[in-house]
Every structure is written in C-alpha cells, then in structure tokens.
N, C-alpha and C. Protein backbone atom coordinates (compact mmCIF):
# COMPACT_ATOMS: atom_id res chain seq x y z
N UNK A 1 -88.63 11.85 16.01
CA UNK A 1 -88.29 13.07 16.71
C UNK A 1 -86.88 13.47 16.28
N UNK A 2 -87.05 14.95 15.46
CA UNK A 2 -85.45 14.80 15.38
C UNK A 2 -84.68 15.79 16.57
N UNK A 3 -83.62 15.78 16.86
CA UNK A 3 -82.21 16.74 18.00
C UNK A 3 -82.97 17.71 18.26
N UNK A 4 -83.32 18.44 18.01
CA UNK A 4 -83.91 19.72 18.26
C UNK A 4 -84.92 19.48 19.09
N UNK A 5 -85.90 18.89 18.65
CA UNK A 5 -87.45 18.53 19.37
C UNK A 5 -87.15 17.50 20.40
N UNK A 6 -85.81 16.57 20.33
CA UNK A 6 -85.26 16.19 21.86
C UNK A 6 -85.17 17.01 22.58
N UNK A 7 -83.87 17.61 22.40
CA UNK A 7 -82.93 18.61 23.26
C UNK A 7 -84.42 19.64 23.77
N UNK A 8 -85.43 20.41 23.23
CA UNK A 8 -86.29 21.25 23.99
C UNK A 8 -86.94 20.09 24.66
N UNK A 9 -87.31 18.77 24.19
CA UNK A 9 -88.11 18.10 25.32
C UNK A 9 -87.50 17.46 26.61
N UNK A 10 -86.41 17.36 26.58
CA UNK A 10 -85.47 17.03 27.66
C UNK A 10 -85.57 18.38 28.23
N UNK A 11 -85.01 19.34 28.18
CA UNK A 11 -84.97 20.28 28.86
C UNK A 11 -86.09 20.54 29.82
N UNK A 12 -87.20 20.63 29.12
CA UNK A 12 -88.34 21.04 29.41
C UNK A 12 -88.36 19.66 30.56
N UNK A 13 -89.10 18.49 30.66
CA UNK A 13 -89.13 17.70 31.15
C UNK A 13 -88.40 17.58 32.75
N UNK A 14 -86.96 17.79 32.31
CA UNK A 14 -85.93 18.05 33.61
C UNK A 14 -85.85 19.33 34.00
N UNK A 15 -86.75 19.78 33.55
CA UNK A 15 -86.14 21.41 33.91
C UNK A 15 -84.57 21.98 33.79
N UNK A 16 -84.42 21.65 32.82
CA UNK A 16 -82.56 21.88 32.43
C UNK A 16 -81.86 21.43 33.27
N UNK A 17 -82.34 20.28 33.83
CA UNK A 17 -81.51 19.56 34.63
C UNK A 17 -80.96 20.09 36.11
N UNK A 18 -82.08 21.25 36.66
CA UNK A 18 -82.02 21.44 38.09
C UNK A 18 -81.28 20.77 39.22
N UNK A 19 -82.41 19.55 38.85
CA UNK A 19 -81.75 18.54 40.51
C UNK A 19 -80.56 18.27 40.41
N UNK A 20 -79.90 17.47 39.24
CA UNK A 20 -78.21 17.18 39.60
C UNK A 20 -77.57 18.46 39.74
N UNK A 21 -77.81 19.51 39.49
CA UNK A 21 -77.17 20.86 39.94
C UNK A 21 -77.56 21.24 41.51
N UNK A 22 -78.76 21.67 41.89
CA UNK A 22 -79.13 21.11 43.29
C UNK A 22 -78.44 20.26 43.98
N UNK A 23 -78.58 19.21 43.74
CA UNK A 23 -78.00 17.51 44.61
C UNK A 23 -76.55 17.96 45.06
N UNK A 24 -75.74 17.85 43.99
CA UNK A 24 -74.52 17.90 43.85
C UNK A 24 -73.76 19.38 44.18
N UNK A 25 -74.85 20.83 44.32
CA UNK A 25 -74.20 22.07 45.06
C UNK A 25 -74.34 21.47 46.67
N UNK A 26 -75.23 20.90 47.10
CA UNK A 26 -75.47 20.62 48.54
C UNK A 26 -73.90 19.41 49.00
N UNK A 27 -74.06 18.70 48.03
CA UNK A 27 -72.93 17.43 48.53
C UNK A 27 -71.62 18.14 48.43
N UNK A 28 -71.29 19.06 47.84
CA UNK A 28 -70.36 19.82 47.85
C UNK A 28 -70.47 20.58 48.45
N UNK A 29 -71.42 21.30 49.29
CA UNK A 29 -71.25 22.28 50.35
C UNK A 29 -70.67 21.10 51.60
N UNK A 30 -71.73 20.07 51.80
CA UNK A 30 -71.08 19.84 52.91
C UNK A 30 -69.89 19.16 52.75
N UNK A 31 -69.20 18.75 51.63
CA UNK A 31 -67.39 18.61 51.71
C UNK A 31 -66.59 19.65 52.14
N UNK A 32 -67.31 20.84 51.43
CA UNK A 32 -66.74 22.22 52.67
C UNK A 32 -66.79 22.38 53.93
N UNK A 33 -67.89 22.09 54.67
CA UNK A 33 -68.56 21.94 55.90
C UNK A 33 -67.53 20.93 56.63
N UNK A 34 -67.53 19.76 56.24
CA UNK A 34 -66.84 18.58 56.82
C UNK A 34 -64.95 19.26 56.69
N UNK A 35 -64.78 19.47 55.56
CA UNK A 35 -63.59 20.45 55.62
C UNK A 35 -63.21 21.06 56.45
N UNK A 36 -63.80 22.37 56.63
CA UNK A 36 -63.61 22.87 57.70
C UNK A 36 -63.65 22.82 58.96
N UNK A 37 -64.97 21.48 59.02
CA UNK A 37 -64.80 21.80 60.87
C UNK A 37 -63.70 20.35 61.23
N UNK A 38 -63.49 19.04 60.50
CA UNK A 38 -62.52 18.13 60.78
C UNK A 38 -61.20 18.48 59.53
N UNK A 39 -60.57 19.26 58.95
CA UNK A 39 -59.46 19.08 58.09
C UNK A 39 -59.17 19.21 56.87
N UNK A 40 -58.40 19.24 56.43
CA UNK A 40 -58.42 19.03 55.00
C UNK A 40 -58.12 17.56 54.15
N UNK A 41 -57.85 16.57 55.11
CA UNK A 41 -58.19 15.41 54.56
C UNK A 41 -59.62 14.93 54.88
N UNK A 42 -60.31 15.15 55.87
CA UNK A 42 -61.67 14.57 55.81
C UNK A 42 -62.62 15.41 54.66
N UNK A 43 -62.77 16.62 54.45
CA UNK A 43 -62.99 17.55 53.61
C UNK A 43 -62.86 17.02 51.88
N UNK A 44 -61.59 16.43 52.12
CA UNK A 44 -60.97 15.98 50.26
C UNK A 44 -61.48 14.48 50.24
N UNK A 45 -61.67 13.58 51.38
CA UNK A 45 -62.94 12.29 51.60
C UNK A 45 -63.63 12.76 50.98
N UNK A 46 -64.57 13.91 51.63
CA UNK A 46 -66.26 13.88 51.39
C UNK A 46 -65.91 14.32 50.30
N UNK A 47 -65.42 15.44 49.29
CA UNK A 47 -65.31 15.76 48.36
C UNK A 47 -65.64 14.35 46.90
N UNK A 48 -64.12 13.36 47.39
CA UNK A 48 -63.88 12.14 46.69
C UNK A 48 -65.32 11.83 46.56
N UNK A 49 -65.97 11.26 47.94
CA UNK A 49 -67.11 10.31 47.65
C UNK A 49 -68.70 10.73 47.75
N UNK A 50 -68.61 12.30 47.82
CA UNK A 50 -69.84 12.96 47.55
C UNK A 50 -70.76 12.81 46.54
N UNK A 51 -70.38 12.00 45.44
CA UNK A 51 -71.06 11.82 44.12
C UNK A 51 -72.06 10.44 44.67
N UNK A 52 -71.92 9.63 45.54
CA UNK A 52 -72.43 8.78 46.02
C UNK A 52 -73.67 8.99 46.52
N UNK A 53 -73.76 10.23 47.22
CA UNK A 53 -75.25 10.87 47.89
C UNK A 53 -75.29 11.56 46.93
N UNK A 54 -74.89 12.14 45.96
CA UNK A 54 -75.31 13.50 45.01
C UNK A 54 -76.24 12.49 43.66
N UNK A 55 -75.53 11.75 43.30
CA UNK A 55 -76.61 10.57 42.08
C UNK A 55 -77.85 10.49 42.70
N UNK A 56 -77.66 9.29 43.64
CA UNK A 56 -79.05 9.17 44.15
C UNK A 56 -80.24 10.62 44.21
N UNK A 57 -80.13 11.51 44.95
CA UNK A 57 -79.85 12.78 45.18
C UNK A 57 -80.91 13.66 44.08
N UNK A 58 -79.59 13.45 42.83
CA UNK A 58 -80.62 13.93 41.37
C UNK A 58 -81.34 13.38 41.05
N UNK A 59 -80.78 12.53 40.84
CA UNK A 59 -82.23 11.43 40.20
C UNK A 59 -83.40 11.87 41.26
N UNK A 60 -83.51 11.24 41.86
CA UNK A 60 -85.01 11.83 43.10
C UNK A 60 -85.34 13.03 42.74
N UNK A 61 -84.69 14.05 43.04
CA UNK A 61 -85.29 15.44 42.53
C UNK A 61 -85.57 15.68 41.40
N UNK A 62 -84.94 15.58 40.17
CA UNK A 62 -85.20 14.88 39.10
C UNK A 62 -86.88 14.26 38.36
N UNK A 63 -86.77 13.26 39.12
CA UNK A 63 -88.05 12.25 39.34
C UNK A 63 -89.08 12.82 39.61
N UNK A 64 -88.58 13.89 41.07
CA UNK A 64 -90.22 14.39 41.92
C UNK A 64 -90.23 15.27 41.02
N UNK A 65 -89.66 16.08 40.03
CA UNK A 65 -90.34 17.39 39.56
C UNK A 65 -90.36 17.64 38.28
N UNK A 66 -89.98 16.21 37.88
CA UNK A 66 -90.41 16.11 36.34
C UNK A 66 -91.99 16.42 36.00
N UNK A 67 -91.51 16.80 34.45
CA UNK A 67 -92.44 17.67 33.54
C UNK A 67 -93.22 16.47 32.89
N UNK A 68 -93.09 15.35 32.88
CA UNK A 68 -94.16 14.32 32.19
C UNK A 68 -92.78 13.62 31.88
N UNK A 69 -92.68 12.18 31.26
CA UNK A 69 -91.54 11.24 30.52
C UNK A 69 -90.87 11.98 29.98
N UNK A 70 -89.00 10.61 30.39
CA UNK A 70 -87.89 11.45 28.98
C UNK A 70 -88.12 11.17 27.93
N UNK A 71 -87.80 12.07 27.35
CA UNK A 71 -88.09 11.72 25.83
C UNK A 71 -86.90 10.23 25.75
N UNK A 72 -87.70 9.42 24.49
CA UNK A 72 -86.73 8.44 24.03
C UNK A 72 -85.48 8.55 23.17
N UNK A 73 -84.46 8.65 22.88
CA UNK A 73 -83.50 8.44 21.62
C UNK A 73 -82.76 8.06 21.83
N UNK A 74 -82.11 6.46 21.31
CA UNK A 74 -81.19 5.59 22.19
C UNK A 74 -79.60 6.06 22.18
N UNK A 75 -79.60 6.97 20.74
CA UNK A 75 -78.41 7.56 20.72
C UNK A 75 -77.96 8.82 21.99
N UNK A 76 -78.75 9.72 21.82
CA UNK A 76 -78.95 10.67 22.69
C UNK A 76 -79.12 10.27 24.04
N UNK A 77 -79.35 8.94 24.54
CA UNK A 77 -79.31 8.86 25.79
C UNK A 77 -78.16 7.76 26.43
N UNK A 78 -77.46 7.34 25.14
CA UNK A 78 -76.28 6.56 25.33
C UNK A 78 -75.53 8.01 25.79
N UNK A 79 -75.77 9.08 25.01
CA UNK A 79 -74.28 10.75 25.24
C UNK A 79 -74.37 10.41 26.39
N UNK A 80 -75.90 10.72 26.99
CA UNK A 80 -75.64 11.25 28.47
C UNK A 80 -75.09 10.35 29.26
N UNK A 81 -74.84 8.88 28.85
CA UNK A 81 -74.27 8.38 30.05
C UNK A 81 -73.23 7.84 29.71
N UNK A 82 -72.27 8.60 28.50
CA UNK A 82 -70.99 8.83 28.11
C UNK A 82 -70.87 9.75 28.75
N UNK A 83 -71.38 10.86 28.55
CA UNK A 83 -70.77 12.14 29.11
C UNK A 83 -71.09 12.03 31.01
N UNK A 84 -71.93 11.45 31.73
CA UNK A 84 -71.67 10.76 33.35
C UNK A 84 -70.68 10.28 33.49
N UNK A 85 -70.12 9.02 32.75
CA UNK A 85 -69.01 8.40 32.88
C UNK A 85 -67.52 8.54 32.99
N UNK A 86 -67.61 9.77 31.76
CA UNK A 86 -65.91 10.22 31.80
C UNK A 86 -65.86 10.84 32.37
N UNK A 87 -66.28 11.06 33.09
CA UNK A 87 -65.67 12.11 34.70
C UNK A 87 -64.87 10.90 35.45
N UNK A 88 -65.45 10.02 35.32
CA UNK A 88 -64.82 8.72 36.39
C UNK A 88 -63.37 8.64 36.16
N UNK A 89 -62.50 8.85 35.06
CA UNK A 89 -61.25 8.84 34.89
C UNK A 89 -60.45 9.26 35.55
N UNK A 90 -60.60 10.69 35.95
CA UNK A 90 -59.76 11.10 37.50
C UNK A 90 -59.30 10.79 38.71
N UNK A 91 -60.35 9.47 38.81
CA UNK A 91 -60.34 8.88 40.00
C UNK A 91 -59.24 8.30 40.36
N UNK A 92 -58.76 7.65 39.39
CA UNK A 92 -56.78 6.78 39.88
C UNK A 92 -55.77 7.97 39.68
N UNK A 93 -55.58 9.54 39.31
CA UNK A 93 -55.20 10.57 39.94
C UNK A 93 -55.12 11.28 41.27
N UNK A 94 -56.61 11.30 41.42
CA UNK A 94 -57.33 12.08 42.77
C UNK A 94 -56.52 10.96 43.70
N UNK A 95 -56.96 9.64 43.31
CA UNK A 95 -56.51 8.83 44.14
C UNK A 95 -55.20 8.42 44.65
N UNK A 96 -54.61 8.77 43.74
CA UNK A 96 -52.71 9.12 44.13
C UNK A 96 -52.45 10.29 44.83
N UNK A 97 -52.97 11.26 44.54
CA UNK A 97 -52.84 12.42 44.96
C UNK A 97 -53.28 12.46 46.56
N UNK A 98 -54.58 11.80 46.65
CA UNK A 98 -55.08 11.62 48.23
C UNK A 98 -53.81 10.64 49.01
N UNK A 99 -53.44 9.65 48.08
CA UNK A 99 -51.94 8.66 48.69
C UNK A 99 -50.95 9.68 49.24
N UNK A 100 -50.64 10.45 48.07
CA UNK A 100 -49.59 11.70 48.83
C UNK A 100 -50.39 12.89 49.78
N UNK A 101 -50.84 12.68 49.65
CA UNK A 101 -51.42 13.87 50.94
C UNK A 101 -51.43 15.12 50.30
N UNK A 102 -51.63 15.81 48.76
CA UNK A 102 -52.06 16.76 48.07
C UNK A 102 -53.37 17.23 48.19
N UNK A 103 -54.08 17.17 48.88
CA UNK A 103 -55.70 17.22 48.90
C UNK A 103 -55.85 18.44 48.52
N UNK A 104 -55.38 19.56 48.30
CA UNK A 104 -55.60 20.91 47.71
C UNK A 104 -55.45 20.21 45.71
N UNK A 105 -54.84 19.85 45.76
CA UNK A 105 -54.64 19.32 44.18
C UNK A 105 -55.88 18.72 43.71
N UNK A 106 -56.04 17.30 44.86
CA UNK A 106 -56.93 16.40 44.59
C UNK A 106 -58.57 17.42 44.58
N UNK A 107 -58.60 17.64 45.11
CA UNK A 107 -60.04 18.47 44.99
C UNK A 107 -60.20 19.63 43.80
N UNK A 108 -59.07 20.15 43.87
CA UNK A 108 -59.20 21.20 42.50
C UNK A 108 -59.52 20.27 41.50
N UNK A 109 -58.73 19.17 41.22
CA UNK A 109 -58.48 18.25 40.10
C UNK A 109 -59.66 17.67 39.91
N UNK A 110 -60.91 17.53 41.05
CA UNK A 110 -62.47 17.43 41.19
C UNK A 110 -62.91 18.15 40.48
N UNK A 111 -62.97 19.45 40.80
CA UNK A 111 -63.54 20.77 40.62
C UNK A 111 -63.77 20.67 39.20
N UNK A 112 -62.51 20.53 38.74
CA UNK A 112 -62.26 21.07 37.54
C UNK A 112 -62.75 20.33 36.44
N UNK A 113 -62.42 18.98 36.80
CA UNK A 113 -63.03 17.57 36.23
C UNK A 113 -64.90 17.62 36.07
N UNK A 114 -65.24 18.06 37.23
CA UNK A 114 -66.74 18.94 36.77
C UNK A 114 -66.89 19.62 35.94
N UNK A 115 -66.19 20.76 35.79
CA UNK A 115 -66.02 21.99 35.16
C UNK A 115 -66.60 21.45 33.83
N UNK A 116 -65.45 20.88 33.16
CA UNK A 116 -64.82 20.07 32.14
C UNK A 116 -66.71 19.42 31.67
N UNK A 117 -66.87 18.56 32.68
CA UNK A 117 -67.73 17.82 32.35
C UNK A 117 -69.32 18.48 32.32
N UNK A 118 -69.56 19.67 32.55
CA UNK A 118 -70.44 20.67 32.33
C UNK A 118 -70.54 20.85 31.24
N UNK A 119 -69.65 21.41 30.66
CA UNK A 119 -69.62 21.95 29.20
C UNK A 119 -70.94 21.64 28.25
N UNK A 120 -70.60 20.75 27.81
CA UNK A 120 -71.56 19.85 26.72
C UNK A 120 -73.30 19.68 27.48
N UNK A 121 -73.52 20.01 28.78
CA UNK A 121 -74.98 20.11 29.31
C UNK A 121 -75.48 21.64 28.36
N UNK A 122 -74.31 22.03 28.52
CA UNK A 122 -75.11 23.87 27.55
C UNK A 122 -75.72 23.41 26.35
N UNK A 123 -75.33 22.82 25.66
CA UNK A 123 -75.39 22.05 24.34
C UNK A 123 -77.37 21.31 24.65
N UNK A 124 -76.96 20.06 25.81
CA UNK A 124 -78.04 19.10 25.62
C UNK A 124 -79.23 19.90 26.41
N UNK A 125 -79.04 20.91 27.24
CA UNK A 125 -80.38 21.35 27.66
C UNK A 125 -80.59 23.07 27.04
N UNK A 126 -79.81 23.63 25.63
CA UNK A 126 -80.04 24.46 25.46
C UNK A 126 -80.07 25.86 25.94
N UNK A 127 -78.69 25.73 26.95
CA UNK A 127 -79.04 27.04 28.17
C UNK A 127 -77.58 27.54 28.25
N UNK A 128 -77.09 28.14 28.50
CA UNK A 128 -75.75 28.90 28.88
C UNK A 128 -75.57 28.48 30.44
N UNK A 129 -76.47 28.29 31.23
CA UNK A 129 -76.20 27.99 32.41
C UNK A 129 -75.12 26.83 32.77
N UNK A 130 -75.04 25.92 32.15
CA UNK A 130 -73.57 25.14 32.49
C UNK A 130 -72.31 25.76 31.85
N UNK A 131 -71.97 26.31 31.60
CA UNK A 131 -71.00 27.15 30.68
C UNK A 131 -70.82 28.01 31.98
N UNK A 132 -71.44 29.20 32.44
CA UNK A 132 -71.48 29.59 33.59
C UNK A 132 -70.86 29.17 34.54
N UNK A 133 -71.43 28.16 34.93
CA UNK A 133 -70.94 27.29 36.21
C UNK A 133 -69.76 26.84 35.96
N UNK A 134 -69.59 26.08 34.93
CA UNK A 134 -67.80 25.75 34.56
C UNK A 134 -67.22 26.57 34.53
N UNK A 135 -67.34 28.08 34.18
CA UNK A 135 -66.25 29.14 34.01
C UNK A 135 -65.73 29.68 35.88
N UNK A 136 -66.86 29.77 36.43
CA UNK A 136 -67.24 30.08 37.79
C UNK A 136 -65.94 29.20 38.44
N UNK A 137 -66.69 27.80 38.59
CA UNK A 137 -66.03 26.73 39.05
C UNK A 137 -64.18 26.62 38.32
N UNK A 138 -64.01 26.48 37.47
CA UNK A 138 -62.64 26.32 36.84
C UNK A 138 -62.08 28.06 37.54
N UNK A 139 -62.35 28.77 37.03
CA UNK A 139 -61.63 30.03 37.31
C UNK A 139 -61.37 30.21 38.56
N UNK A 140 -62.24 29.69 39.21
CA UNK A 140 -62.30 30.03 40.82
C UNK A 140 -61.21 29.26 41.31
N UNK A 141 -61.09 28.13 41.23
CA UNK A 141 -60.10 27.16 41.32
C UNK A 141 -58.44 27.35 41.36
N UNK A 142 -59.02 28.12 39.97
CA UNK A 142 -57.41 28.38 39.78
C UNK A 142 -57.17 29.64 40.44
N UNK A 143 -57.70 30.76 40.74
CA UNK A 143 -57.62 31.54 42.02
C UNK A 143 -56.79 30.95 43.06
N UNK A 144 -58.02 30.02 43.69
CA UNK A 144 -57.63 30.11 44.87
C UNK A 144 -56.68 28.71 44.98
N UNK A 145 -56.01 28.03 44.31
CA UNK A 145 -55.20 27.63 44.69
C UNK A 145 -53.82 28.57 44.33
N UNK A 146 -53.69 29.07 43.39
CA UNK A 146 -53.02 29.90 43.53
C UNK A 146 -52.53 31.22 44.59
N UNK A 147 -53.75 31.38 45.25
CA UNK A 147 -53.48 32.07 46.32
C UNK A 147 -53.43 31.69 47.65
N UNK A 148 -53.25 29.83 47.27
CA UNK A 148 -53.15 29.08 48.85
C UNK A 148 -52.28 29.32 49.57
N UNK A 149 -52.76 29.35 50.61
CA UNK A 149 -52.10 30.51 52.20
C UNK A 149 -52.03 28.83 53.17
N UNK A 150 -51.30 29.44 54.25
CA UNK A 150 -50.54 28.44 55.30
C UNK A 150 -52.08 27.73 55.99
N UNK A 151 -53.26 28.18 55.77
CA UNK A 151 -54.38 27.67 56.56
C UNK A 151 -54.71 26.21 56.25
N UNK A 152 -54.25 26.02 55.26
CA UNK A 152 -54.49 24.51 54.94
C UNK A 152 -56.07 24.11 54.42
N UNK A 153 -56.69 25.40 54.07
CA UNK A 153 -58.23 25.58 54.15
C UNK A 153 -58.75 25.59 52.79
N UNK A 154 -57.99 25.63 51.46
CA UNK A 154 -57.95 26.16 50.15
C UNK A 154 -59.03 25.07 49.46
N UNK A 155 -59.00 23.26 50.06
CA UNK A 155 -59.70 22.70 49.64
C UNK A 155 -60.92 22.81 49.86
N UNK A 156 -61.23 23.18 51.10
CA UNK A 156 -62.55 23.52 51.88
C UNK A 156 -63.98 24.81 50.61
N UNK A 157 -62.77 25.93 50.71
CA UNK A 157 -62.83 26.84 49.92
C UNK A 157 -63.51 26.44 48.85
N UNK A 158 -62.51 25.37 47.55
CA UNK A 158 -62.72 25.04 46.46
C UNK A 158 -64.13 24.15 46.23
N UNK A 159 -64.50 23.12 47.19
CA UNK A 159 -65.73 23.02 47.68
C UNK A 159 -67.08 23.65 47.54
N UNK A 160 -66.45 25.18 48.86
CA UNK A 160 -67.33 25.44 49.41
C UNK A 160 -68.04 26.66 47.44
N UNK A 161 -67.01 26.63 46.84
CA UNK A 161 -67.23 27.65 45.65
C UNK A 161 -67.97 26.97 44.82
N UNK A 162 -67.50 25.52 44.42
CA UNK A 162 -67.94 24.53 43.56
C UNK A 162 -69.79 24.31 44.18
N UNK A 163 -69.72 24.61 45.48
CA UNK A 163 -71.10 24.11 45.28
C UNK A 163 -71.94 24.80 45.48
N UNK A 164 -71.84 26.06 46.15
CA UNK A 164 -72.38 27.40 45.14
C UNK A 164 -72.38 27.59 43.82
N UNK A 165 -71.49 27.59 43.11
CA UNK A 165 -72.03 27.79 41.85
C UNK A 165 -73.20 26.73 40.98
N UNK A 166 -72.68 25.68 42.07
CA UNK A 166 -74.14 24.49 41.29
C UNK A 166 -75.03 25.07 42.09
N UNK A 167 -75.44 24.90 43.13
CA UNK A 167 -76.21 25.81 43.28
C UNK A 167 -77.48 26.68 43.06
N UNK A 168 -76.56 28.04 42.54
CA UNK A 168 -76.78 29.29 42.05
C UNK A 168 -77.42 29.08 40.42
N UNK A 169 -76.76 27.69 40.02
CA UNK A 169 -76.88 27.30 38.46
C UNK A 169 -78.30 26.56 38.56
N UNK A 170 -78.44 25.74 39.81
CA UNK A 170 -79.86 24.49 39.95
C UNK A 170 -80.82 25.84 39.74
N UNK A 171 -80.27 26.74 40.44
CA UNK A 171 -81.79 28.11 40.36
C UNK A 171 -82.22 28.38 39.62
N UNK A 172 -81.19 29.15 38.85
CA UNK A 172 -81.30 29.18 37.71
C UNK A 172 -81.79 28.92 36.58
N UNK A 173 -81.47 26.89 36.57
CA UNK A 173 -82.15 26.77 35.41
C UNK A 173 -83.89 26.34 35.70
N UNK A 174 -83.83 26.31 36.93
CA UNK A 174 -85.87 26.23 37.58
C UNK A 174 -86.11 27.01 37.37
N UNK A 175 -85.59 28.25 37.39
CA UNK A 175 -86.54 29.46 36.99
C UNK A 175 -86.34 29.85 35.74
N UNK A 176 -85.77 28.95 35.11
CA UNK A 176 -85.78 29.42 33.19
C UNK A 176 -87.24 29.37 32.42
C-alpha cells in the first residue's frame, strides 16, 4: 500500500478523524463550564486534565463508527503517535504557570499547543478541516487574551472557543 492509498484509507475508515475532534470539543466545553461556574483556577484544572476523558472518549467514538480496520503501516502509525505525544511537552510550562497562578497563560499555552498540533492531521486525513480549527483556535486566543478584561473569565472563554471549534470541525469532517 503506498501514502496515498493509506492516507484515503485512514480517512475514510475514521471518518477524518471525527471522534477525537468530538471527544475533545465536549472536554473542552466543559473546562469552560467548570470555569465559569467555580473560577478560573478550577476551569485551567479541567482544562490541564481534560485530555484524560477526551482519549478514552475518541478512541470509543472512533471504534463505534468506524468504516471497517486501520489500515496497517508501521511507519505511518509510529507519526501518529509521534505527532499524540509532542503535545505532552507543555506540560512542565502549563505546569509552572498553574504554580504561579497565570491560568489565562496556562490555558492559552493549551490552546495553542493544540493548534500547533492540528496542523499535520490536514496532511494525514487529507482535509483542510484541521488547518481551520488551528487558525480558529490560535487566532482566537490571541484575541482574547489580548483583550483580557478585569473578569478573570478570559480562560473560560479560551476553552469555551477551543471547543467549539473542535466541535464545529468533528462535524464537519462526518459530513465530508
């Protein structure tokens, strides 16, 4: 099988990878949710450890609405769980940042770290739809922290944007 006849059978199979877009707009809504109604440190918690219910999460959805087996290619399936992994690097940042009590930082510095880590899905499932969502997500970010006001609410916000646009993107690529 060569890249090409992967990349459309993956796609196809996951449906361009719906569920972790799904999973992970919901686990990020409710870091907004929890945000807003307890704080902006419980908010930049759920944010931190939302990936915990959001994995499990995809995978399952994932699973239930797969198109038949992933395709095999040991190279191609080492990327993808290179490209899962380096998101993890942020974490002894975020995690200083949550030490100082920055949680508007620490969550953008989430956001964005998604963003970032979107990119290259345009590539493996053939769609513009992660490109989208990273521009969405990053731009938005830098908005609204830039326009953070005395409410203390900006992380909530960044959240509540980040997981709309996954979201809006899980739709998306189900109905491709």
């Amino acid at each position: 099988m060569d890249v090409q006849e992967y990349l459309r059978e993956l796609a196809q199979v996951n449906r361009n990878g719906f569920g972790f877009l799904l999973a992970y707009g919901s686990t990020w809504l409710a870091a907004a949710v929890l945000g807003w109604r307890f704080g902006e440190r419980v908010g930049t918690y759920a944010a931190l450890f939302q990936g915990m219910v959001g994995l499990p999460l995809g995978l399952l959805l994932t699973a239930a609405a797969a198109d038949g087996p992933r395709p095999q290619d040991a190279s191609l399936n080492s990327l993808s769980i290179y490209l899962s992994t380096g998101q993890l690097l942020i974490l002894p940042l975020v995690i200083v940042l949550v030490t100082l009590e920055r949680y508007t930082v620490a969550v953008g510095a989430l956001a964005v770290t998604l963003a970032v880590h979107f990119v290259p899905y345009s590539w493996l499932y053939s769609t513009p739809i992660y490109i989208v969502v990273a521009a969405v997500v990053a731009v938005g970010t830098a908005v609204l922290i830039a326009r953070e006001g005395p409410d203390r609410a900006t992380g909530a916000r960044i959240c509540a944007l980040t997981g709309a646009a996954l979201i809006l993107g899980g739709l998306a690529a189900v109905s491709s």
